[in-house]
N, C-alpha and C. Protein backbone atom coordinates (compact mmCIF):
# COMPACT_ATOMS: atom_id res chain seq x y z
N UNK A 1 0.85 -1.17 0.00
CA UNK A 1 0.00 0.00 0.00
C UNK A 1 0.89 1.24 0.00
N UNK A 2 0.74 2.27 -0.99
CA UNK A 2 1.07 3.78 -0.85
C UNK A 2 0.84 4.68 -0.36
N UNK A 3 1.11 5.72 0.20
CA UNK A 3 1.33 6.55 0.93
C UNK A 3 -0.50 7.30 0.45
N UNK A 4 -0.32 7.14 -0.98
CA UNK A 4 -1.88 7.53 -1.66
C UNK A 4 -2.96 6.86 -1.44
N UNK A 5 -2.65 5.31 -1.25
CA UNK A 5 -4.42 4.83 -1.13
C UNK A 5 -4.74 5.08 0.22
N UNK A 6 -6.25 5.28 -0.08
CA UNK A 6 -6.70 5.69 1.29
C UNK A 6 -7.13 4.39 2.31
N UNK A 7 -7.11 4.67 3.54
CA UNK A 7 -7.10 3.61 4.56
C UNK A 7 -8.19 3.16 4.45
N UNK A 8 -8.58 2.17 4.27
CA UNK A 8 -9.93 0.97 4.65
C UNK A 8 -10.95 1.28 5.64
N UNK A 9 -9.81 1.32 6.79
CA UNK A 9 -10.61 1.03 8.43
C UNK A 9 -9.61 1.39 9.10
N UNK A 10 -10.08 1.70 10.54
CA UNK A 10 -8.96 1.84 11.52
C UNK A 10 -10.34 1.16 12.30
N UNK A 11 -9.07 0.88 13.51
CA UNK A 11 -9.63 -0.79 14.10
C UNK A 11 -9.03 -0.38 15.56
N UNK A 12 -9.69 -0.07 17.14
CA UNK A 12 -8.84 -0.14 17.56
C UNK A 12 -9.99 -0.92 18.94
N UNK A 13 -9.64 -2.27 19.86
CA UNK A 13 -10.23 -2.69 20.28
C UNK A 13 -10.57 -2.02 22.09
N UNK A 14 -9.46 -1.02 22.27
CA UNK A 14 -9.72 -0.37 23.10
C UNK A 14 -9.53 1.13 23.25
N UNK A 15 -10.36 2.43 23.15
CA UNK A 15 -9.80 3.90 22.36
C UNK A 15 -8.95 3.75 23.75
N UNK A 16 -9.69 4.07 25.32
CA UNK A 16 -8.93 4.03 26.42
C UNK A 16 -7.40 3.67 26.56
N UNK A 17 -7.09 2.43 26.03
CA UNK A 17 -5.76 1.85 26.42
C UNK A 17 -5.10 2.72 25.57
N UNK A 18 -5.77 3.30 24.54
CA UNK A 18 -4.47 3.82 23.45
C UNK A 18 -3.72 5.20 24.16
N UNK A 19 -4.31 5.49 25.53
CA UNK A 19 -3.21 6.66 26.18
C UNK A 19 -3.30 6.47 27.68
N UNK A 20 -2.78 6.72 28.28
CA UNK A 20 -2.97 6.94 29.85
C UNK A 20 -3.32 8.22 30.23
N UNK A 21 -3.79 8.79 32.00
CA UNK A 21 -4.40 9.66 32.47
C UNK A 21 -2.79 10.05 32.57
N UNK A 22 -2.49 11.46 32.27
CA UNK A 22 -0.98 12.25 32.37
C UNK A 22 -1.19 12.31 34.15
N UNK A 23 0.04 12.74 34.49
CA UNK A 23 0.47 12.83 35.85
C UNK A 23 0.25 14.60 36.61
N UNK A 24 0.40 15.11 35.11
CA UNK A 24 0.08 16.86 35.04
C UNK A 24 -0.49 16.89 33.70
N UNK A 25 -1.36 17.92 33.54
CA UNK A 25 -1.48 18.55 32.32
C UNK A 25 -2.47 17.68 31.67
N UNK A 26 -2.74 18.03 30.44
CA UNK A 26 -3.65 17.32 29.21
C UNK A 26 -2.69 16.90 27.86
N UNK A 27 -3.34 15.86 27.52
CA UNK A 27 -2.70 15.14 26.52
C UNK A 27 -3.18 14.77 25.18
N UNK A 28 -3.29 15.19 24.19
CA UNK A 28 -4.14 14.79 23.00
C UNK A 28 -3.48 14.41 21.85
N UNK A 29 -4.19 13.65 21.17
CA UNK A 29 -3.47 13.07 20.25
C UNK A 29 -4.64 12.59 19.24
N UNK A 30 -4.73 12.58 17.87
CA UNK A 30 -5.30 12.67 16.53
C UNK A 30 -5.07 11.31 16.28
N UNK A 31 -6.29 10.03 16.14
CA UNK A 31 -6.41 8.59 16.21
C UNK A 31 -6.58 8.67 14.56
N UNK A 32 -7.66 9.19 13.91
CA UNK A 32 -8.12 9.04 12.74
C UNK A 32 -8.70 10.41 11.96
N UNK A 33 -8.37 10.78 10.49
CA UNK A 33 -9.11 11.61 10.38
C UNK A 33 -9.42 11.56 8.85
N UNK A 34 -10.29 10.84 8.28
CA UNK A 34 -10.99 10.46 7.19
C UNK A 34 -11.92 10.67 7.33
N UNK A 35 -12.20 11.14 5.69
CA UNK A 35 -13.76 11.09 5.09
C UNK A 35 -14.32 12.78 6.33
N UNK A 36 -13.73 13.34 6.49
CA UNK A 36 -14.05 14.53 7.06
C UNK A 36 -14.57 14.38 8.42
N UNK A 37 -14.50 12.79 9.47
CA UNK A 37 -14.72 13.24 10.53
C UNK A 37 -13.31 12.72 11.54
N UNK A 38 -12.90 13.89 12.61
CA UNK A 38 -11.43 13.67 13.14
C UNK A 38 -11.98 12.96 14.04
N UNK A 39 -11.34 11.83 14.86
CA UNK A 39 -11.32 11.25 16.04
C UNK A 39 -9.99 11.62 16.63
N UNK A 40 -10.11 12.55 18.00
CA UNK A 40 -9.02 13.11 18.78
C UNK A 40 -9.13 12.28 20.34
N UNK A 41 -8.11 11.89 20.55
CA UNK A 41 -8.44 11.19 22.39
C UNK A 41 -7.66 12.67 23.23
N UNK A 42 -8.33 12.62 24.44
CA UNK A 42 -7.93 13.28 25.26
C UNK A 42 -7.63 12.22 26.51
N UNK A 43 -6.72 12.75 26.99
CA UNK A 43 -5.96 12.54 28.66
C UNK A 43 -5.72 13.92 29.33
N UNK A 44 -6.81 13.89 30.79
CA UNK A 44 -6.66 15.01 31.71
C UNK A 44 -6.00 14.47 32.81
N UNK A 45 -4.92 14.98 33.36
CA UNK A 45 -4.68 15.02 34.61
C UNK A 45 -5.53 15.63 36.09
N UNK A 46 -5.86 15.09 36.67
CA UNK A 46 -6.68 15.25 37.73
C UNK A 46 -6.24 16.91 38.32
N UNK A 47 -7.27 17.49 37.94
CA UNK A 47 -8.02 19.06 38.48
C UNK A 47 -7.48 19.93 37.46
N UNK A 48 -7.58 19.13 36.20
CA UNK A 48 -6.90 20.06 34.52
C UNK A 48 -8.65 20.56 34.29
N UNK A 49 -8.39 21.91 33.22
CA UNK A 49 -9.75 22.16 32.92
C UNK A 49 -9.51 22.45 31.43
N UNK A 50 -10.35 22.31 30.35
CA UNK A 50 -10.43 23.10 29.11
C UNK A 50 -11.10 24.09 29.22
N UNK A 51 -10.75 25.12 29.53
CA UNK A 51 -11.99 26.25 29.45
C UNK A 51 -12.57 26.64 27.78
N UNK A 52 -13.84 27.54 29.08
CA UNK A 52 -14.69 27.63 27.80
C UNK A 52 -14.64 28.37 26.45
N UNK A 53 -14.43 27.59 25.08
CA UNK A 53 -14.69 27.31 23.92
C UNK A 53 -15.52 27.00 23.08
N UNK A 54 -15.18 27.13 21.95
CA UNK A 54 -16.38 26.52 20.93
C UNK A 54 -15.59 26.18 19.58
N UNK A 55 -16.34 25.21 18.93
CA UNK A 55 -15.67 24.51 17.63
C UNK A 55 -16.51 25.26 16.31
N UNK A 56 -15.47 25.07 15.25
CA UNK A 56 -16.13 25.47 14.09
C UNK A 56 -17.34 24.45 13.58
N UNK A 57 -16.91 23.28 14.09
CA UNK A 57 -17.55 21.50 13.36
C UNK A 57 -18.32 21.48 14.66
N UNK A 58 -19.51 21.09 14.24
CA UNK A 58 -19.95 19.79 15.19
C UNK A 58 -19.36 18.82 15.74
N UNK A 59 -19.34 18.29 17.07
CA UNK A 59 -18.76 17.23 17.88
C UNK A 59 -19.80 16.55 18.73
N UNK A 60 -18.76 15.35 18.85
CA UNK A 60 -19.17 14.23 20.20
C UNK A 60 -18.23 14.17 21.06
N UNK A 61 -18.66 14.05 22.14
CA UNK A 61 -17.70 14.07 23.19
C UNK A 61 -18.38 12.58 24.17
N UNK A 62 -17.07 11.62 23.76
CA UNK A 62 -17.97 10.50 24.79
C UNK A 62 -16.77 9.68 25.57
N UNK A 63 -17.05 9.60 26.80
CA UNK A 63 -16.08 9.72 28.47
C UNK A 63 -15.73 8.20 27.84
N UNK A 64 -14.78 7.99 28.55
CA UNK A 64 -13.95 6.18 28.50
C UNK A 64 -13.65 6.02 29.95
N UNK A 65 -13.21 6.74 30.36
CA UNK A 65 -12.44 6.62 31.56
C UNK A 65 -12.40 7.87 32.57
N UNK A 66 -12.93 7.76 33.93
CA UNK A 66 -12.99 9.07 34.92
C UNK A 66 -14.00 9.79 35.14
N UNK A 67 -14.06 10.66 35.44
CA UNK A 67 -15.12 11.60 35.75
C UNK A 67 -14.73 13.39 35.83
N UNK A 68 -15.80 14.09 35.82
CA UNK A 68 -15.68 15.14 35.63
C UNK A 68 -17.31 16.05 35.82
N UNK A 69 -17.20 17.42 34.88
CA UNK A 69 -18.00 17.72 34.73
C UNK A 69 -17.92 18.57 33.50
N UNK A 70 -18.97 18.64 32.39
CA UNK A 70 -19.12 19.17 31.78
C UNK A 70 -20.30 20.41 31.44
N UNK A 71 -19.79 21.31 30.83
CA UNK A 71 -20.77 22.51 31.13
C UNK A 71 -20.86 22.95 29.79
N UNK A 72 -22.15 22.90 29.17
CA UNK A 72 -22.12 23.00 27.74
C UNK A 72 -23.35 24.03 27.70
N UNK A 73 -23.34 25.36 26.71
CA UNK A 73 -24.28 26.39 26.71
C UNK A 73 -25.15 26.77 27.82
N UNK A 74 -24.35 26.70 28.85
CA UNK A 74 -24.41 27.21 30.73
C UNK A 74 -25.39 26.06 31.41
N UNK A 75 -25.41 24.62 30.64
CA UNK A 75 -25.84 24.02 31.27
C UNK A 75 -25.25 22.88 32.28
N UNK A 76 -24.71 22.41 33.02
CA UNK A 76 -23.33 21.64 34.13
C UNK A 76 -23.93 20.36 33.63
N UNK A 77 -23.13 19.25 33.20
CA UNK A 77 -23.51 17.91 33.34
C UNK A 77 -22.55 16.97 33.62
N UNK A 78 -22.50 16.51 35.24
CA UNK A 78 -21.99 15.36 35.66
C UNK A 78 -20.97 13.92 34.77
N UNK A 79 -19.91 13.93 34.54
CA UNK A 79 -19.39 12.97 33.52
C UNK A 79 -18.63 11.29 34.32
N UNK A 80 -19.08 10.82 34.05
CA UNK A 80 -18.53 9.39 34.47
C UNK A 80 -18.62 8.68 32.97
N UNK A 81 -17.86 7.50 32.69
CA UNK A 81 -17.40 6.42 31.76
C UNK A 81 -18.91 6.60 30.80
N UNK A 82 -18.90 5.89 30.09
CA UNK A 82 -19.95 6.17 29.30
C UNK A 82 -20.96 7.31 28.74
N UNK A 83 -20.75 8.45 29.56
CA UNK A 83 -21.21 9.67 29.44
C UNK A 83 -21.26 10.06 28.09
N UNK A 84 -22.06 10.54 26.98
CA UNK A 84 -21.91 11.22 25.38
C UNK A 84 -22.73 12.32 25.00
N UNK A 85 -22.24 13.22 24.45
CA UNK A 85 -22.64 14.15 24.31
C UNK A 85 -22.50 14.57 22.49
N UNK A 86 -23.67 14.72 21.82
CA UNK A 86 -23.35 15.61 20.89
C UNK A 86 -23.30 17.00 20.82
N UNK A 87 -22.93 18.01 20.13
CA UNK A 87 -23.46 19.62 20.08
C UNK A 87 -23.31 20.15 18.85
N UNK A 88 -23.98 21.12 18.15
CA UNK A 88 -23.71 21.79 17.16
C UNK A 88 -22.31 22.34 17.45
N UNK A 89 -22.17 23.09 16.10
CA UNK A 89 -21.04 23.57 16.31
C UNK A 89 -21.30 25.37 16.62
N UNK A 90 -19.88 26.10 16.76
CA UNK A 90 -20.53 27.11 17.56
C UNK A 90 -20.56 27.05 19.06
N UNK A 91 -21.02 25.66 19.73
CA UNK A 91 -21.60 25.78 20.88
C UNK A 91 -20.85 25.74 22.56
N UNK A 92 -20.89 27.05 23.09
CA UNK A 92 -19.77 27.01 24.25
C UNK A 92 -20.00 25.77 25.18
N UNK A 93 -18.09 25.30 25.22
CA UNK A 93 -18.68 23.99 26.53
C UNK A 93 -17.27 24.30 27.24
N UNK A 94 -16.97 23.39 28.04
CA UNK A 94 -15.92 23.84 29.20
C UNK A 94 -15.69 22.40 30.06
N UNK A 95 -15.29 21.65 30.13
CA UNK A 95 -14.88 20.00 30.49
C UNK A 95 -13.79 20.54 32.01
N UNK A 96 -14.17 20.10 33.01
CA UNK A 96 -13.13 20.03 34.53
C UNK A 96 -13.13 18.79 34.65
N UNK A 97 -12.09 17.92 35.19
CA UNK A 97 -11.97 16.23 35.71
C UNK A 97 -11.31 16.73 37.47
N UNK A 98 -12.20 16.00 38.09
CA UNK A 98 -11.94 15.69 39.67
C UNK A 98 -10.33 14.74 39.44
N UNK A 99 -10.43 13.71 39.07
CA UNK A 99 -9.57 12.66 39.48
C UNK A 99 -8.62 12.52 38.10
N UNK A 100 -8.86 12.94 37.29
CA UNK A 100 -8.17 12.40 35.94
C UNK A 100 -9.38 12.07 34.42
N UNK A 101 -9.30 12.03 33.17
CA UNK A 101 -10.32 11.17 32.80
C UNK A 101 -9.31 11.45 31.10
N UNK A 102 -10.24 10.37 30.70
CA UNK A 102 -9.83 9.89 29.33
C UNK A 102 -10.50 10.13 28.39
N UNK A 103 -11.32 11.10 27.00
CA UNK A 103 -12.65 10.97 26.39
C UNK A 103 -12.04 10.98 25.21
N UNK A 104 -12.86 10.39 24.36
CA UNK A 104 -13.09 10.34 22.89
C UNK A 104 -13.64 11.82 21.95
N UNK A 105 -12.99 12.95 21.37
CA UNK A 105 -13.82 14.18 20.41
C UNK A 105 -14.07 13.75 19.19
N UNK A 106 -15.10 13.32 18.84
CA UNK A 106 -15.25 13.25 17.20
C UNK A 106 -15.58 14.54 16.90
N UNK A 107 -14.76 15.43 16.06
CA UNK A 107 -15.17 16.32 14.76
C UNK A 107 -15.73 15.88 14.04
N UNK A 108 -16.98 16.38 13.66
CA UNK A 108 -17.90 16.26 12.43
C UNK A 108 -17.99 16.80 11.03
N UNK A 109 -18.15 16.22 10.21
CA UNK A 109 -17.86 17.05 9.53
C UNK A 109 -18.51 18.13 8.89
N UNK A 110 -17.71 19.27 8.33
CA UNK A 110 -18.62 20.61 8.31
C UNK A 110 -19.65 20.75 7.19
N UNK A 111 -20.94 21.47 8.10
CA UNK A 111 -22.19 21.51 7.09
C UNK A 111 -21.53 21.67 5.55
């Protein structure tokens, strides 16, 4: 395969294992980004915050690992493992982790 054909599939049986919770700070890293939607993992270190922002794309935001809280267009919502969220794009949100946590951002792709 060449550098030109485009990838098939990406395959990964656990997103979680593919990073650990950092010791300080936040950690991100770009898994996949075909066909116009990005899959980005995040790693927070326990009492890291993203403050509040907004994306050009539509996103998902869905927890793997930890807890937190998320606050999306001034509304607070509680985050533990399984937690998912879609939002337009545009839309202010703001992510704090108590202990550490791990989530999945899909970028969507743009209208």
């Amino acid at each position: 395969m060449t550098s030109d054909t485009p990838v098939a599939y990406a395959f990964y049986p656990s997103l979680a294992a593919e990073t650990d919770v950092p010791r300080r700070g936040i950690h991100s890293q770009t898994l996949s980004d075909q066909d116009g939607v990005e899959l980005v993992l995040f790693a927070m270190a326990a009492g890291e915050r993203l403050s509040e922002h907004t994306s050009a794309r539509a996103a998902i935001v869905h927890v793997l690992q930890g807890d937190g809280t998320l606050t999306v267009a001034g509304d607070d919502h509680p985050l533990a493992p399984g937690a998912w969220l879609r939002m337009a794009a545009r839309t202010p949100h703001a992510i704090v982790t108590d202990g550490g946590m791990i989530f999945a951002l899909y970028l969507l792709p743009p209208a």
